[in-house]
ModelCIF file with pLDDT and N, C-alpha, C, O atoms, coordinates in Angstrom:
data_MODEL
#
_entry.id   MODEL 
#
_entity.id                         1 
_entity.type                       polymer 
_entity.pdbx_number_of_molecules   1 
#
_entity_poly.entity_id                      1 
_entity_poly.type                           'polypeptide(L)' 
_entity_poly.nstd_linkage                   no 
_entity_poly.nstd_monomer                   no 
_entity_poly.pdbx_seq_one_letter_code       
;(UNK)(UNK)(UNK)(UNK)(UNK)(UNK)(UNK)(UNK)(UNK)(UNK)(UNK)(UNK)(UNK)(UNK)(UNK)(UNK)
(UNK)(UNK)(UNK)(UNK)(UNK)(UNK)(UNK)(UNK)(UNK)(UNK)(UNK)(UNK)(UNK)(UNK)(UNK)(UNK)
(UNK)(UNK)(UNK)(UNK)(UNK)(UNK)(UNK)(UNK)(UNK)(UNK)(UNK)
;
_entity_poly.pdbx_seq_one_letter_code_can   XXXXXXXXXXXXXXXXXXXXXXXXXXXXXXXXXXXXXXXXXXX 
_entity_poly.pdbx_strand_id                 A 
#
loop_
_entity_poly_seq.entity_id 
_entity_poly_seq.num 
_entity_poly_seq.mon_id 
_entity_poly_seq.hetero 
1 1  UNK n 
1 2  UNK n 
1 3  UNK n 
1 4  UNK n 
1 5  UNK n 
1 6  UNK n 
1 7  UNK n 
1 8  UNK n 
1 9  UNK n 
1 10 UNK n 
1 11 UNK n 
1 12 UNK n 
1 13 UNK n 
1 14 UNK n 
1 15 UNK n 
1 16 UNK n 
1 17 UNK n 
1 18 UNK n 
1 19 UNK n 
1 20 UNK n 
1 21 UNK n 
1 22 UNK n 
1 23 UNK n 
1 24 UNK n 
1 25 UNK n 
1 26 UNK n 
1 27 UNK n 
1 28 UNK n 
1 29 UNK n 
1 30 UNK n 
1 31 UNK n 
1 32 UNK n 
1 33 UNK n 
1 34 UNK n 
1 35 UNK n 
1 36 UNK n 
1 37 UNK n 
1 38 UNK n 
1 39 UNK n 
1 40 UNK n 
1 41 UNK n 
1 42 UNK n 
1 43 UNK n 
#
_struct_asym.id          A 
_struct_asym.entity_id   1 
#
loop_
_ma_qa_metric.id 
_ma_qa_metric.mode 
_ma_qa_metric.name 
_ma_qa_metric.software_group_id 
_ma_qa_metric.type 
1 global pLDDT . pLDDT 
2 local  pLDDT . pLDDT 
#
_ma_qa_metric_global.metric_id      1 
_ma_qa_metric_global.metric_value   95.33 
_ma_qa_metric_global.model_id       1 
_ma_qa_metric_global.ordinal_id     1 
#
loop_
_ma_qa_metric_local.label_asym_id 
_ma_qa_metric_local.label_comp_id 
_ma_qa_metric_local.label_seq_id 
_ma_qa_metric_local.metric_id 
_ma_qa_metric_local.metric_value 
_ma_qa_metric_local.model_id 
_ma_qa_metric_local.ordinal_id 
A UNK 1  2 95.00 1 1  
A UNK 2  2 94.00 1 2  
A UNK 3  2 95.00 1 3  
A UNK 4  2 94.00 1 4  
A UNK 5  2 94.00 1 5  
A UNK 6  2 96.00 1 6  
A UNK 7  2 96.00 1 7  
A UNK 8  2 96.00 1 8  
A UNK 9  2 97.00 1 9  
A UNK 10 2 97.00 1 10 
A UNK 11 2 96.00 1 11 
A UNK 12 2 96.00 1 12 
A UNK 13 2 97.00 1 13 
A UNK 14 2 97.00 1 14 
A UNK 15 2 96.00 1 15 
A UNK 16 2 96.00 1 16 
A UNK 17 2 96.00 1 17 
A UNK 18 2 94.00 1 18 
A UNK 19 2 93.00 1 19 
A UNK 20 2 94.00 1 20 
A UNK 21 2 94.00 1 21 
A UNK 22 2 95.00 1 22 
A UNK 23 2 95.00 1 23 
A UNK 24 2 96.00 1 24 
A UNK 25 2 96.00 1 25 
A UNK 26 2 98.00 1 26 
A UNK 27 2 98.00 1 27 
A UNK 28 2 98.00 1 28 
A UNK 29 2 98.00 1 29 
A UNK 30 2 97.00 1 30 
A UNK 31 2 97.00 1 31 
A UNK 32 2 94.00 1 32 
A UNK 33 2 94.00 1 33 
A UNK 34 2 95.00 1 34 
A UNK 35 2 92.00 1 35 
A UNK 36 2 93.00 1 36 
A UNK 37 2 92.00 1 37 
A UNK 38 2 93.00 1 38 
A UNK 39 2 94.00 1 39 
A UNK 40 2 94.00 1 40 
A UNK 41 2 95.00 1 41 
A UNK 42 2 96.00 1 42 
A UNK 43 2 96.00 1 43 
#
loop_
_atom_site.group_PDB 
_atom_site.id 
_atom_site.type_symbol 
_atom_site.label_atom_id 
_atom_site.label_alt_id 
_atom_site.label_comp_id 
_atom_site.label_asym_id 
_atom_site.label_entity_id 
_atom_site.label_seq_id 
_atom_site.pdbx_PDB_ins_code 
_atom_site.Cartn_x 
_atom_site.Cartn_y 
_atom_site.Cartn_z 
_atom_site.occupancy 
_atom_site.B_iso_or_equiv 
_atom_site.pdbx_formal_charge 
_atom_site.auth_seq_id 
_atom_site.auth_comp_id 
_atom_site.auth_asym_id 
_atom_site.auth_atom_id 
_atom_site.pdbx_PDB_model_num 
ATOM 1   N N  . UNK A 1 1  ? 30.853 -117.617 -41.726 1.00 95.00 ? 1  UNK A N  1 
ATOM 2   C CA . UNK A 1 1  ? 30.848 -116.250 -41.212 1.00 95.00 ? 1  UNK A CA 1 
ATOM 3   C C  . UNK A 1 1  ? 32.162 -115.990 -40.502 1.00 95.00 ? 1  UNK A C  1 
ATOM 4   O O  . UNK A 1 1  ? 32.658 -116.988 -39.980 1.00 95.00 ? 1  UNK A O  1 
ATOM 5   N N  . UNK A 1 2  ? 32.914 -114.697 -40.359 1.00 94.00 ? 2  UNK A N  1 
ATOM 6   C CA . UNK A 1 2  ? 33.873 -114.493 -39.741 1.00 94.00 ? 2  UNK A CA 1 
ATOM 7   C C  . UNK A 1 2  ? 34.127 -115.359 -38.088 1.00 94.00 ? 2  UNK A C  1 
ATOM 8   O O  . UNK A 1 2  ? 33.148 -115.710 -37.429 1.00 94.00 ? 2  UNK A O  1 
ATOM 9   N N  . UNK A 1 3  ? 35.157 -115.534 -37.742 1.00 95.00 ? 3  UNK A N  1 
ATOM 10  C CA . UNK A 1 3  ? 35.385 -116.180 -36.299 1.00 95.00 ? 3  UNK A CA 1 
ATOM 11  C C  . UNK A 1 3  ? 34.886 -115.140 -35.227 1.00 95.00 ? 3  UNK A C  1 
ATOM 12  O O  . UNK A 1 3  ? 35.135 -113.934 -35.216 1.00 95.00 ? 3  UNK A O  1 
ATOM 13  N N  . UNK A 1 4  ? 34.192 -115.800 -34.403 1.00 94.00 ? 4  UNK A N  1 
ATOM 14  C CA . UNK A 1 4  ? 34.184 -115.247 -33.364 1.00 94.00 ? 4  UNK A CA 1 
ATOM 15  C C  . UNK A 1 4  ? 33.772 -115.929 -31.959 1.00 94.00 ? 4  UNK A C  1 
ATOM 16  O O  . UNK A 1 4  ? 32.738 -116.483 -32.333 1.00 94.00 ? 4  UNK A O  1 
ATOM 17  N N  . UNK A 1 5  ? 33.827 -116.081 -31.327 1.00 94.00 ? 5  UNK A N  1 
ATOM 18  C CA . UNK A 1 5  ? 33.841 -117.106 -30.054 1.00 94.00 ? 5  UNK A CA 1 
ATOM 19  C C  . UNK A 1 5  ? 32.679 -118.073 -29.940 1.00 94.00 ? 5  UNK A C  1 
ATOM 20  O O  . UNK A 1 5  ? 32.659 -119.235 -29.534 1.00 94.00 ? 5  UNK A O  1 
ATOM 21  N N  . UNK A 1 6  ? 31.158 -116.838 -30.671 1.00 96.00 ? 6  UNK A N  1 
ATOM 22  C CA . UNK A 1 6  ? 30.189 -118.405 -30.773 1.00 96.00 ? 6  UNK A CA 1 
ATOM 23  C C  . UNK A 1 6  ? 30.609 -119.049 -32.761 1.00 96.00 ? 6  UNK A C  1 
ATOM 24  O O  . UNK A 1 6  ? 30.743 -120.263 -32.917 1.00 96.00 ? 6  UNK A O  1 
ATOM 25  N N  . UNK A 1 7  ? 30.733 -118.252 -33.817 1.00 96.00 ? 7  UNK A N  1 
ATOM 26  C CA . UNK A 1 7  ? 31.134 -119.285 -34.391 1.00 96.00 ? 7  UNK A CA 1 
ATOM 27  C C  . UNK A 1 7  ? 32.219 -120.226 -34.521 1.00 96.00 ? 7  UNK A C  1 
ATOM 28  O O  . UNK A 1 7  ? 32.077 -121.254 -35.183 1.00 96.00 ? 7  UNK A O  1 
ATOM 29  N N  . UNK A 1 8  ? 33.750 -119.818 -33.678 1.00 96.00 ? 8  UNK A N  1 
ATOM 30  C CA . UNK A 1 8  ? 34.408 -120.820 -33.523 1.00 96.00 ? 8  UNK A CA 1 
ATOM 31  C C  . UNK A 1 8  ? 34.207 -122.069 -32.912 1.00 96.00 ? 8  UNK A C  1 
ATOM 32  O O  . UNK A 1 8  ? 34.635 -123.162 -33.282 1.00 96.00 ? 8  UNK A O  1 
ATOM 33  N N  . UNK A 1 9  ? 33.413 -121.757 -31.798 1.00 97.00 ? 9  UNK A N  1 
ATOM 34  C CA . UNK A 1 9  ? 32.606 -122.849 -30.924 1.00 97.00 ? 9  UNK A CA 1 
ATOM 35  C C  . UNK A 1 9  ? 31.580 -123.921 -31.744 1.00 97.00 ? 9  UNK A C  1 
ATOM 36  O O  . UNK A 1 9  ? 31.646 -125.101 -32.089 1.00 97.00 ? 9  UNK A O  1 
ATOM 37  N N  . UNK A 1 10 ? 30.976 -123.245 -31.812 1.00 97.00 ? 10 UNK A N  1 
ATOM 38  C CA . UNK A 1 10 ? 29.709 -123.595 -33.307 1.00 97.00 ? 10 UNK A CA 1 
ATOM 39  C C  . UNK A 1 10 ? 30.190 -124.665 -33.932 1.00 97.00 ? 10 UNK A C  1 
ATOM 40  O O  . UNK A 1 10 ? 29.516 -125.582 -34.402 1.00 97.00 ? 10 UNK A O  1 
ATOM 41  N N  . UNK A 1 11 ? 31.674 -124.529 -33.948 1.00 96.00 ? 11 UNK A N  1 
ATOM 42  C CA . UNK A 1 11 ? 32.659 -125.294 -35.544 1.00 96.00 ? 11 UNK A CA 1 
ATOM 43  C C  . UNK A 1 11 ? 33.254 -126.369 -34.664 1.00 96.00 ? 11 UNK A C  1 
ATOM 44  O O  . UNK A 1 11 ? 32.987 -127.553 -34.872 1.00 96.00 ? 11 UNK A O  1 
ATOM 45  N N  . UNK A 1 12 ? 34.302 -125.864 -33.383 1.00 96.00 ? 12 UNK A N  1 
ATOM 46  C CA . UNK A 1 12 ? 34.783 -127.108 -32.996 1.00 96.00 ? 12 UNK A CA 1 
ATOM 47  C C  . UNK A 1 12 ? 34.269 -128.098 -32.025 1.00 96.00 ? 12 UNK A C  1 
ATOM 48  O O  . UNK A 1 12 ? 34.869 -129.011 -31.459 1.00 96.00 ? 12 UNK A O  1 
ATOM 49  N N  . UNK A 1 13 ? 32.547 -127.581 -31.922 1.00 97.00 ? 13 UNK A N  1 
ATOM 50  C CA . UNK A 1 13 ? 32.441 -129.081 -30.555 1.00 97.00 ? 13 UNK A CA 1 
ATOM 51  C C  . UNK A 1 13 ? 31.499 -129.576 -31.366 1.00 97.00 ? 13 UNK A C  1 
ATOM 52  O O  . UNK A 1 13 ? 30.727 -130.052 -30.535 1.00 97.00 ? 13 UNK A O  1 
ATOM 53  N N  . UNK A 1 14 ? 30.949 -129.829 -32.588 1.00 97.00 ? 14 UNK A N  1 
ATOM 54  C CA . UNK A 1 14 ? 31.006 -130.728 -33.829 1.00 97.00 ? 14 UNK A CA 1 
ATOM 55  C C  . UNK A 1 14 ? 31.729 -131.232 -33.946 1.00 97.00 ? 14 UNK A C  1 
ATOM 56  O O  . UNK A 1 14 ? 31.797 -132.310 -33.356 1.00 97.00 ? 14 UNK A O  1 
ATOM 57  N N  . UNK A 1 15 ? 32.533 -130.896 -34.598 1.00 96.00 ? 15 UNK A N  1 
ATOM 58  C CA . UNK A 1 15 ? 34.068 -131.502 -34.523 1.00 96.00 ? 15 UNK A CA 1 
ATOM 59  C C  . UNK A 1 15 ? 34.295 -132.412 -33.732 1.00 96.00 ? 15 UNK A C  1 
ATOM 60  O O  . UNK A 1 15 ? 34.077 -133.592 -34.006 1.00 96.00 ? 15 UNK A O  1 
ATOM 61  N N  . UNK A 1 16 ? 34.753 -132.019 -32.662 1.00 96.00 ? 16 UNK A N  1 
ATOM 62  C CA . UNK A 1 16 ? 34.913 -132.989 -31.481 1.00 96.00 ? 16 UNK A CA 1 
ATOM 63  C C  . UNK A 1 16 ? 34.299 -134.266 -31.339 1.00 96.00 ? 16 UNK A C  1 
ATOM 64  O O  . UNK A 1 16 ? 34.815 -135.372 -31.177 1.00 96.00 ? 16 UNK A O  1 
ATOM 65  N N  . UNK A 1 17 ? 32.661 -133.792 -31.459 1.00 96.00 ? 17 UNK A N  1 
ATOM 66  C CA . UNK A 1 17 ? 31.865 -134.988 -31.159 1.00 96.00 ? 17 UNK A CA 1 
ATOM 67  C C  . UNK A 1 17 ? 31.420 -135.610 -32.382 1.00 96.00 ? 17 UNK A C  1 
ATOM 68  O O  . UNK A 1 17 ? 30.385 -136.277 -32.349 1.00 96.00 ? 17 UNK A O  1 
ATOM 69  N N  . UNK A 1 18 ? 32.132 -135.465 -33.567 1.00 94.00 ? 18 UNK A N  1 
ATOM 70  C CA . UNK A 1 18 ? 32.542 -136.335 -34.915 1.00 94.00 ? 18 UNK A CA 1 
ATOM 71  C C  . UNK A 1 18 ? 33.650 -137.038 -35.100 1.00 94.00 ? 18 UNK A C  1 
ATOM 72  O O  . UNK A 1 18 ? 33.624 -138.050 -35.800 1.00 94.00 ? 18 UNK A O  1 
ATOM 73  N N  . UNK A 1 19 ? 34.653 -136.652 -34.568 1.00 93.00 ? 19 UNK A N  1 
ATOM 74  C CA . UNK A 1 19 ? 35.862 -137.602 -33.976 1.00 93.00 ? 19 UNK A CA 1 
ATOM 75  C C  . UNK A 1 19 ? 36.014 -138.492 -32.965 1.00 93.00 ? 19 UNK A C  1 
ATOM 76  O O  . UNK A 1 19 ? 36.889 -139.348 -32.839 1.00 93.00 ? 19 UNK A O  1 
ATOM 77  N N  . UNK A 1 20 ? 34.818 -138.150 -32.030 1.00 94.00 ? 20 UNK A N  1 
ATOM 78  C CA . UNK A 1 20 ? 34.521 -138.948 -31.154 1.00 94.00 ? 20 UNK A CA 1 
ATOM 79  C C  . UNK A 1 20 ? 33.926 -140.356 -31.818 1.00 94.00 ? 20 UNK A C  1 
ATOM 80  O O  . UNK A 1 20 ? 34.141 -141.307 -31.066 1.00 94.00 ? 20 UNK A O  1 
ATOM 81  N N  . UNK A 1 21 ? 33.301 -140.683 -32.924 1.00 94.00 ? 21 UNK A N  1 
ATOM 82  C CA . UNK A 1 21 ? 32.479 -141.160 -32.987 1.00 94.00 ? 21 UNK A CA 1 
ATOM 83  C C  . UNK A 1 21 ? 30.935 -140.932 -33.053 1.00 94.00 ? 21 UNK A C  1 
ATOM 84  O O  . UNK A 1 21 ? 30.267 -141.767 -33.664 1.00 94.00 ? 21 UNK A O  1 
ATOM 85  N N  . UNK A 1 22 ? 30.309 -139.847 -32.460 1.00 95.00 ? 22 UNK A N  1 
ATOM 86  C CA . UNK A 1 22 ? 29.366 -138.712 -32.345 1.00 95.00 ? 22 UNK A CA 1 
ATOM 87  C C  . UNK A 1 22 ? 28.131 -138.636 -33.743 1.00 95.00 ? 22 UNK A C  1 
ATOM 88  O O  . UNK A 1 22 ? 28.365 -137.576 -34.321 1.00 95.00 ? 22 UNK A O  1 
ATOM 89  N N  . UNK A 1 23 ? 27.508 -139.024 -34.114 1.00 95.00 ? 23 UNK A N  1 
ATOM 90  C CA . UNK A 1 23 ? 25.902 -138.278 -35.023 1.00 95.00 ? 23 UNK A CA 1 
ATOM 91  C C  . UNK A 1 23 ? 25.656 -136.884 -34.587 1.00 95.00 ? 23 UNK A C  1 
ATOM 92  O O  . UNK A 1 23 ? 25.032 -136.433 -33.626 1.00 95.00 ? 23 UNK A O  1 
ATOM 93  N N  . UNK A 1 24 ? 26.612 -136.068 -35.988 1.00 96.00 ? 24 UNK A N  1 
ATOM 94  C CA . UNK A 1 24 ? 25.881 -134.546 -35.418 1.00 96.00 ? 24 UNK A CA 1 
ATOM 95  C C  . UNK A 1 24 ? 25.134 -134.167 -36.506 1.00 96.00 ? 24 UNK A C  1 
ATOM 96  O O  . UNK A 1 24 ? 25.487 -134.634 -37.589 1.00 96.00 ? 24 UNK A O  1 
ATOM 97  N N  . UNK A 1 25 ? 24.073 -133.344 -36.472 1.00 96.00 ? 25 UNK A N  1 
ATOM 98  C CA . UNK A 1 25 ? 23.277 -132.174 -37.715 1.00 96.00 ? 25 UNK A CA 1 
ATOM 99  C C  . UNK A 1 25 ? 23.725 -130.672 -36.871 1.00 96.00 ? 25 UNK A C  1 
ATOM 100 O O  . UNK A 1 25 ? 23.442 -130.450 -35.694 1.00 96.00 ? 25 UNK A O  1 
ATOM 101 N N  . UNK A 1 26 ? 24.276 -129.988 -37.533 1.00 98.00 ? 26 UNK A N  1 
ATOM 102 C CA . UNK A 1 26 ? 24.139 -128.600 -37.676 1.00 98.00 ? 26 UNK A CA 1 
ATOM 103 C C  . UNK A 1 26 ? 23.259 -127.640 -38.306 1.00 98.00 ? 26 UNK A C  1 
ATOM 104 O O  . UNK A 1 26 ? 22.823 -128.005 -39.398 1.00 98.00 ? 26 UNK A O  1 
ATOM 105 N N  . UNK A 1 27 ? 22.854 -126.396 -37.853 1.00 98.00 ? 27 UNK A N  1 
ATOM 106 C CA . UNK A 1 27 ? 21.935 -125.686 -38.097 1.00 98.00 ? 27 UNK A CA 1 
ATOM 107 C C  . UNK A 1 27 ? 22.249 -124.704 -37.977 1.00 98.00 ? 27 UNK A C  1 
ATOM 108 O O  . UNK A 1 27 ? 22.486 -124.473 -36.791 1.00 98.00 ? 27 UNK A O  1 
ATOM 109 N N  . UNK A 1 28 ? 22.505 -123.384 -38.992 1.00 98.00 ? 28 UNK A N  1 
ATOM 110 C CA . UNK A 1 28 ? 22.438 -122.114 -38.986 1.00 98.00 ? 28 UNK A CA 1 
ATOM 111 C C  . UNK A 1 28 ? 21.667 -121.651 -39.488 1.00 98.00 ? 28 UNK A C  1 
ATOM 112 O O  . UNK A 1 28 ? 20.683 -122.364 -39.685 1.00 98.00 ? 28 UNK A O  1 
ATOM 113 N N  . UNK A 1 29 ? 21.612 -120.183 -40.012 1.00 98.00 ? 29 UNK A N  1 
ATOM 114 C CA . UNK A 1 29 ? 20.533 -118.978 -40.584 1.00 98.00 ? 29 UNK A CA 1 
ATOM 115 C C  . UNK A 1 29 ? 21.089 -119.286 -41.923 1.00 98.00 ? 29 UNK A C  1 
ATOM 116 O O  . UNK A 1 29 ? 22.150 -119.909 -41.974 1.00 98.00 ? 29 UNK A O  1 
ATOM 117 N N  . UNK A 1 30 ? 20.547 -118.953 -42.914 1.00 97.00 ? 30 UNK A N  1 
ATOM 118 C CA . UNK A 1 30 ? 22.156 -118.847 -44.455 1.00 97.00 ? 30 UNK A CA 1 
ATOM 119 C C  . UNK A 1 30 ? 21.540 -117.499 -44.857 1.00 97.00 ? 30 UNK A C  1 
ATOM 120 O O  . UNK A 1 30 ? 20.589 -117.259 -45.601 1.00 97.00 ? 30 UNK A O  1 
ATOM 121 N N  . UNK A 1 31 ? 22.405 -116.629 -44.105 1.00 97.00 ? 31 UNK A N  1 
ATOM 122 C CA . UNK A 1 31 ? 22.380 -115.443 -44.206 1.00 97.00 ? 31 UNK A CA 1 
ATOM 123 C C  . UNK A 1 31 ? 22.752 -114.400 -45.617 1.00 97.00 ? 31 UNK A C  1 
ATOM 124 O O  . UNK A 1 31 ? 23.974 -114.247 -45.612 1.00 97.00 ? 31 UNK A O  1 
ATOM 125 N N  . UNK A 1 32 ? 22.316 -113.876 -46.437 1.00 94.00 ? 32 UNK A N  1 
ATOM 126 C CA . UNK A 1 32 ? 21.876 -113.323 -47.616 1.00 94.00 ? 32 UNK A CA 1 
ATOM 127 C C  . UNK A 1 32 ? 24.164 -113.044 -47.740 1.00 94.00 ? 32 UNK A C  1 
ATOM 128 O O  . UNK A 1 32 ? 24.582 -113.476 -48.814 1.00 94.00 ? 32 UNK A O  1 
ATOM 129 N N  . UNK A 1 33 ? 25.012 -112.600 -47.045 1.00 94.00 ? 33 UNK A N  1 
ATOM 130 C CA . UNK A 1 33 ? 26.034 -112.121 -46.696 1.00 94.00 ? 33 UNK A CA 1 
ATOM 131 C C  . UNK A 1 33 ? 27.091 -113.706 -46.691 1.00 94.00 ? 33 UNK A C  1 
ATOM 132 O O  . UNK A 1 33 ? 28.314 -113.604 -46.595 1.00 94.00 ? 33 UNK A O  1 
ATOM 133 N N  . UNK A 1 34 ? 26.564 -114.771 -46.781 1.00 95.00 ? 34 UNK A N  1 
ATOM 134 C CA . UNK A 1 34 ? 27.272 -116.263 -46.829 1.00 95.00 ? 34 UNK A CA 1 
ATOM 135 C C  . UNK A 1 34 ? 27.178 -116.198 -48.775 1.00 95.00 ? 34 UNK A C  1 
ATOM 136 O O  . UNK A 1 34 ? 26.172 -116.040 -49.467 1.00 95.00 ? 34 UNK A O  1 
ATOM 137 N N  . UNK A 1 35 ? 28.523 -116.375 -49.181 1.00 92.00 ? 35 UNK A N  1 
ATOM 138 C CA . UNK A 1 35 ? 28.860 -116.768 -50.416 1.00 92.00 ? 35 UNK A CA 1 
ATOM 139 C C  . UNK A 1 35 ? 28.374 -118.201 -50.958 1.00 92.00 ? 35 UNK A C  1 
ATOM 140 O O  . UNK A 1 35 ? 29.075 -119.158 -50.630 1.00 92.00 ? 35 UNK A O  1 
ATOM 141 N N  . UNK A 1 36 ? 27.380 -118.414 -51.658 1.00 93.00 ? 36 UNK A N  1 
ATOM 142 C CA . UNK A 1 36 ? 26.875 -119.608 -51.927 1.00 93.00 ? 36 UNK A CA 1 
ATOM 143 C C  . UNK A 1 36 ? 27.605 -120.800 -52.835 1.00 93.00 ? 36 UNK A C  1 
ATOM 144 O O  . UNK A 1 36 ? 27.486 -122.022 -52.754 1.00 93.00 ? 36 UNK A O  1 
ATOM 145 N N  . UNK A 1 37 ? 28.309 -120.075 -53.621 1.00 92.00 ? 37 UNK A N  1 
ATOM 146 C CA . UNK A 1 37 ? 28.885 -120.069 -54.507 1.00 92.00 ? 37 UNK A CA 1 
ATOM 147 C C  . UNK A 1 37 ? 30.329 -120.635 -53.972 1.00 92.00 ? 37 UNK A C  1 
ATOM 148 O O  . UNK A 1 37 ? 30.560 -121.820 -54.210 1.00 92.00 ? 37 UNK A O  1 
ATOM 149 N N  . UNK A 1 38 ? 31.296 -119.887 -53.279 1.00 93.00 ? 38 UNK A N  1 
ATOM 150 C CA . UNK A 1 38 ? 32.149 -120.488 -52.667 1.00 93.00 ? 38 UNK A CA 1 
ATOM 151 C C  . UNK A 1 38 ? 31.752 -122.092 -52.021 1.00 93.00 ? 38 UNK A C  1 
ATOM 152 O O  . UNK A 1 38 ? 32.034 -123.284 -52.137 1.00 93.00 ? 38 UNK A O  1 
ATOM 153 N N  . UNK A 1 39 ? 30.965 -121.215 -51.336 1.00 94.00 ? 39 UNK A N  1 
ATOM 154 C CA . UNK A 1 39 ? 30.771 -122.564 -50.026 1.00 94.00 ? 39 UNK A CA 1 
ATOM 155 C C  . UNK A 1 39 ? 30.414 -123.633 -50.613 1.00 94.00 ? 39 UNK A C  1 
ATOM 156 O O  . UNK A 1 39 ? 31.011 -124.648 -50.255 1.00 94.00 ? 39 UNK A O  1 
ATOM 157 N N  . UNK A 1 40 ? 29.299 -123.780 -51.738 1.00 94.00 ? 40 UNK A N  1 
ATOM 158 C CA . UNK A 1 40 ? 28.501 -124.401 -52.749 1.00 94.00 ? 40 UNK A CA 1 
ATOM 159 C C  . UNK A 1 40 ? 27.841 -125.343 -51.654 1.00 94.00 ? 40 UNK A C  1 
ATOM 160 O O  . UNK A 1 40 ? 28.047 -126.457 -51.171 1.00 94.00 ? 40 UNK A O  1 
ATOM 161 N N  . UNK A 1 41 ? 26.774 -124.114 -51.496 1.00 95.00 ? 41 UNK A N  1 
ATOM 162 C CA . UNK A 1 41 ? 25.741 -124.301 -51.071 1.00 95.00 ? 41 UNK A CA 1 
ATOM 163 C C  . UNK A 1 41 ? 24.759 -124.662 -52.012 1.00 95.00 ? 41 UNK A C  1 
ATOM 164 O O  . UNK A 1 41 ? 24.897 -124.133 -53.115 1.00 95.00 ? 41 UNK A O  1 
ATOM 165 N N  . UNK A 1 42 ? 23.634 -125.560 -51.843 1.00 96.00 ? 42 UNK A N  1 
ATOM 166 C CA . UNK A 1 42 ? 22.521 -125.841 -52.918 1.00 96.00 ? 42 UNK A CA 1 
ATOM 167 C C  . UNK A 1 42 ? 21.109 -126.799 -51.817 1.00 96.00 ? 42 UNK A C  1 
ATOM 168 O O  . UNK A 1 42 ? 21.131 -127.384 -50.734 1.00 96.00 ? 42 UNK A O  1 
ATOM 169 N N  . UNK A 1 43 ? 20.331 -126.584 -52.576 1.00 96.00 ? 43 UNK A N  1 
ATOM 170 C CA . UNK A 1 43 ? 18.723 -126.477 -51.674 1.00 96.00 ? 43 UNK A CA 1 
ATOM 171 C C  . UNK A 1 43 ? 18.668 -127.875 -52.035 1.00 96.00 ? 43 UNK A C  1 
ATOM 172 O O  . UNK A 1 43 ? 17.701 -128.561 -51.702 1.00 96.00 ? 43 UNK A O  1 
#
């Protein structure tokens, strides 16, 4: 989704705590407006 202060956030303290060494899972909505196709997304 476009940047904006919670998805930039969202993106880099994953990040962070994957470079750390860190076990992360992420979780969003997959909003009808997310390109599946690009992203290659699959169920």
């Amino acid at each position: 989704l476009p940047e904006n202060e919670v998805s930039l956030m969202s993106y880099e303290a994953p990040r962070m705590v994957n470079s750390k060494g860190g076990q992360i899972r992420i979780f969003m909505p997959r909003y009808g407006n997310i390109n599946e196709r690009r992203h290659q997304l699959h169920e």
